[in-house]
N, C-alpha and C. Protein backbone atom coordinates (compact mmCIF):
# COMPACT_ATOMS: atom_id res chain seq x y z
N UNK A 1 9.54 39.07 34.46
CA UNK A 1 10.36 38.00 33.90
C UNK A 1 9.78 36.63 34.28
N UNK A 2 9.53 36.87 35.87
CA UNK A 2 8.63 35.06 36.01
C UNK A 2 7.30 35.26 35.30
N UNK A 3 6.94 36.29 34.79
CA UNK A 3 5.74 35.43 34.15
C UNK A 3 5.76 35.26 32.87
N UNK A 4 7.13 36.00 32.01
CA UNK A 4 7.27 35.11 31.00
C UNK A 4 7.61 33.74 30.95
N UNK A 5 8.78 33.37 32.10
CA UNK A 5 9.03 31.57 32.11
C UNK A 5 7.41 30.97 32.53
N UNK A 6 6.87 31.86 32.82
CA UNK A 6 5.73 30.77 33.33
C UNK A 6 4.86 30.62 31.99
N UNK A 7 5.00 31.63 31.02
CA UNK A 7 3.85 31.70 29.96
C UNK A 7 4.62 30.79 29.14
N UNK A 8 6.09 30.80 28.51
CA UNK A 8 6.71 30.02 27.84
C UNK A 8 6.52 28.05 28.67
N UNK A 9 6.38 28.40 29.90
CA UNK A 9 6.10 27.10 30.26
C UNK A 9 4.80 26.29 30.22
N UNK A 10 3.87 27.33 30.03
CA UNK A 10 3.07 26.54 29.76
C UNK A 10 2.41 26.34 28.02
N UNK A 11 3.29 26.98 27.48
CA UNK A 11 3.28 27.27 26.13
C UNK A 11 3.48 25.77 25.39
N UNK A 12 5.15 25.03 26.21
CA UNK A 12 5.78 23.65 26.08
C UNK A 12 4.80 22.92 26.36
N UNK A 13 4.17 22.99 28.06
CA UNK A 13 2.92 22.46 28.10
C UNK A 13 2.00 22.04 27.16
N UNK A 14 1.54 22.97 26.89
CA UNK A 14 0.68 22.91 25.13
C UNK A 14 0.79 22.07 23.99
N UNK A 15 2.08 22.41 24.09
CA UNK A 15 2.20 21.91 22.66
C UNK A 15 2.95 20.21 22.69
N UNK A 16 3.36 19.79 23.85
CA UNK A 16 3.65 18.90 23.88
C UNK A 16 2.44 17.47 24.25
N UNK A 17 1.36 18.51 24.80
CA UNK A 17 -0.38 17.78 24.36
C UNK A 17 -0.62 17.80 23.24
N UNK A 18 -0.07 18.63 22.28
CA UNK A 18 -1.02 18.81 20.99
C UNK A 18 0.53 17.65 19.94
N UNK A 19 1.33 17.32 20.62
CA UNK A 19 2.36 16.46 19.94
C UNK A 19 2.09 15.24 20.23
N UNK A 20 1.44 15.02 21.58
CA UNK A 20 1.03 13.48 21.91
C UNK A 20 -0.44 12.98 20.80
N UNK A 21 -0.70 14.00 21.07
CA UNK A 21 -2.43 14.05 20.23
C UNK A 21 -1.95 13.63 19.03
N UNK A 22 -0.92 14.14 17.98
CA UNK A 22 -0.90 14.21 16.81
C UNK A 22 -0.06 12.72 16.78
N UNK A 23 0.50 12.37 17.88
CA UNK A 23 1.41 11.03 17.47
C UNK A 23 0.23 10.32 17.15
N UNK A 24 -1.01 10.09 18.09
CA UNK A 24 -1.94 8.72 18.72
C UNK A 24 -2.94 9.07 17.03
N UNK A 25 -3.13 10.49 16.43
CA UNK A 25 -3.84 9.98 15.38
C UNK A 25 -2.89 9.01 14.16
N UNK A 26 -1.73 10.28 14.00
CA UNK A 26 -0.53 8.75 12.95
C UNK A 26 -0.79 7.94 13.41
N UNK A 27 -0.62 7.13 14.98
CA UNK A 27 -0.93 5.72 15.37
C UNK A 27 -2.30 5.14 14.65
N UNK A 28 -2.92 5.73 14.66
CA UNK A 28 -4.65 5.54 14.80
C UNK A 28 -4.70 5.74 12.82
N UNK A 29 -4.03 6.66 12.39
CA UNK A 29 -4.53 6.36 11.00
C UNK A 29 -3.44 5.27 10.28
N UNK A 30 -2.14 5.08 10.90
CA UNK A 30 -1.14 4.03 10.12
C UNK A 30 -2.02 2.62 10.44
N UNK A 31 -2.81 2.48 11.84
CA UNK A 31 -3.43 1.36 11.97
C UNK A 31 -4.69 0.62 10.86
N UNK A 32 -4.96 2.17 10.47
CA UNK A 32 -6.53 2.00 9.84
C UNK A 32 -6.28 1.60 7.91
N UNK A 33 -5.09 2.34 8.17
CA UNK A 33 -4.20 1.81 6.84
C UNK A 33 -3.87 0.69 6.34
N UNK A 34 -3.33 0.02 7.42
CA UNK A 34 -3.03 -1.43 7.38
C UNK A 34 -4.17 -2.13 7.61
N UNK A 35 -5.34 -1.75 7.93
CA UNK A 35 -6.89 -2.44 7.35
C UNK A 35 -7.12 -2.61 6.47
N UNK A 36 -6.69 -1.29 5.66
CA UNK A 36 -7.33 -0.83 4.05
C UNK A 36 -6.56 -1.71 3.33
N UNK A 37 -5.31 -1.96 3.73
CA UNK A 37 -4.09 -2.45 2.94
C UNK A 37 -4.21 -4.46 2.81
N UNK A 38 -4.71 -4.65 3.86
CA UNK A 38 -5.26 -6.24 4.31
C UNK A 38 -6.41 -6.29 3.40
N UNK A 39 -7.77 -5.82 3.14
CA UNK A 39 -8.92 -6.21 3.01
C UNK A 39 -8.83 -5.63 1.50
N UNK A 40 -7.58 -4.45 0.84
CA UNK A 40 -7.90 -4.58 -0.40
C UNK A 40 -6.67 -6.03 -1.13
N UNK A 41 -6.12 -6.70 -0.04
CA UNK A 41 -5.15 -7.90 -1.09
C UNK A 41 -6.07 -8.66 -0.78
N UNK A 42 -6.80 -8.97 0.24
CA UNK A 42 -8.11 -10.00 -0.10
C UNK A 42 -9.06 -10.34 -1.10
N UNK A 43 -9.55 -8.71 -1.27
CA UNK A 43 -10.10 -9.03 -2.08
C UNK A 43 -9.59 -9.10 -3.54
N UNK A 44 -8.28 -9.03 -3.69
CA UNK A 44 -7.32 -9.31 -5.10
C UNK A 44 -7.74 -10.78 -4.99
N UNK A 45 -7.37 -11.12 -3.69
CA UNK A 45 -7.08 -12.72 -3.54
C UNK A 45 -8.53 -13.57 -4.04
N UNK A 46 -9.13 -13.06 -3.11
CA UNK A 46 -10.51 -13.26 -4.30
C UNK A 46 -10.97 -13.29 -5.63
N UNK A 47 -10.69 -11.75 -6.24
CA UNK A 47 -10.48 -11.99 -7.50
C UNK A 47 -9.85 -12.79 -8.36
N UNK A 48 -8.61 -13.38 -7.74
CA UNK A 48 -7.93 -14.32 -8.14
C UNK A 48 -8.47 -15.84 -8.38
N UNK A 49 -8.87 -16.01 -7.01
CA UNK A 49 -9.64 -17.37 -7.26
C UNK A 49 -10.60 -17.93 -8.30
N UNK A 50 -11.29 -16.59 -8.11
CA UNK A 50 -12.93 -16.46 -8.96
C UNK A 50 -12.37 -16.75 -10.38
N UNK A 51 -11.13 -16.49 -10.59
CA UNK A 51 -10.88 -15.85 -12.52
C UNK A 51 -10.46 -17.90 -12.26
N UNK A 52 -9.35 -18.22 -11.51
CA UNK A 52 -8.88 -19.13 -11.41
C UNK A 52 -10.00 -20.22 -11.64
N UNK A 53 -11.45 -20.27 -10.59
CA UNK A 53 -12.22 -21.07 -10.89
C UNK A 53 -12.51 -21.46 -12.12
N UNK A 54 -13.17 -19.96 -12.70
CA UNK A 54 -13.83 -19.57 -14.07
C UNK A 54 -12.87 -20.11 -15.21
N UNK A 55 -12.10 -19.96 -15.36
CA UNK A 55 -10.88 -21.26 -15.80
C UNK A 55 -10.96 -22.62 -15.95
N UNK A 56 -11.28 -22.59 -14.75
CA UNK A 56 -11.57 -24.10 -15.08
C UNK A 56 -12.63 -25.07 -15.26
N UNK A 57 -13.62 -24.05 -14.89
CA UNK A 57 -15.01 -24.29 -15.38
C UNK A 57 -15.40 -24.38 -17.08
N UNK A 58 -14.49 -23.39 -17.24
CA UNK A 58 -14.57 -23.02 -18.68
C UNK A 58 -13.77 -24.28 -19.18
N UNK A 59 -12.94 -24.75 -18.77
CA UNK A 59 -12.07 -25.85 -19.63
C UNK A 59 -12.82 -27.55 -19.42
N UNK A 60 -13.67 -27.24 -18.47
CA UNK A 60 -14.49 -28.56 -18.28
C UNK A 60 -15.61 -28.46 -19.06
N UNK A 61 -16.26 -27.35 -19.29
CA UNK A 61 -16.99 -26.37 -20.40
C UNK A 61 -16.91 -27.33 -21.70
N UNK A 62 -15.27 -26.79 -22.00
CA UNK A 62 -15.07 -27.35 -23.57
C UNK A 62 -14.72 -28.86 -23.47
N UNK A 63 -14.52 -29.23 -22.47
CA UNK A 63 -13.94 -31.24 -22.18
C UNK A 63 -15.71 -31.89 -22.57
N UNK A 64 -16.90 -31.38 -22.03
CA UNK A 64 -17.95 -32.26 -21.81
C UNK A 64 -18.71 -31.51 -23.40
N UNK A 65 -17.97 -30.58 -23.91
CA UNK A 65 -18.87 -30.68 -25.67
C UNK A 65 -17.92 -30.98 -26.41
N UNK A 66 -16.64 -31.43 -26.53
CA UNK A 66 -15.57 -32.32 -26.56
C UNK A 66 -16.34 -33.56 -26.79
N UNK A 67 -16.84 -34.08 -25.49
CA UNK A 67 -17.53 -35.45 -25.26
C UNK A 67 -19.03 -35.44 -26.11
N UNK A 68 -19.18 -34.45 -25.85
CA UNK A 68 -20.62 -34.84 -26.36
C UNK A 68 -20.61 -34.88 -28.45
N UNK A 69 -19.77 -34.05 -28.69
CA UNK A 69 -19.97 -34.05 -30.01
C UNK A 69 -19.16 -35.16 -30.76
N UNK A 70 -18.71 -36.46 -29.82
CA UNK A 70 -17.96 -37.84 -30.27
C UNK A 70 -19.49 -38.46 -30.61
């Protein structure tokens, strides 16, 4: 009988390593997530600008053959 409490005890043992383990990767992949999640609205944010520039490049585009064809 004690060496079943002892086998069931170290059984808890076990598995309560293999529960810490499994918390620290969720930790470790929710972290790596919120990387992915940062660096892909950047680069939206980027995209944004670029279209935003291109906009207005384009409208100074049509202002200076505007001018030129007076």
């Amino acid at each position: 009988c004690k060496a079943f409490v002892d086998r069931i005890a170290e059984f808890q043992k076990t598995v309560g390593g293999l529960i810490e383990l499994v918390d620290q990767l969720a930790k470790a992949a929710e972290s790596e997530k919120m990387k992915a999640i940062g660096a892909r609205n950047l680069l939206k944010s980027i995209a944004k600008q670029r279209e935003a520039q291109e906009q207005q490049l384009q409208a100074l585009i049509a202002e200076k053959k505007m001018q030129l064809e007076r």
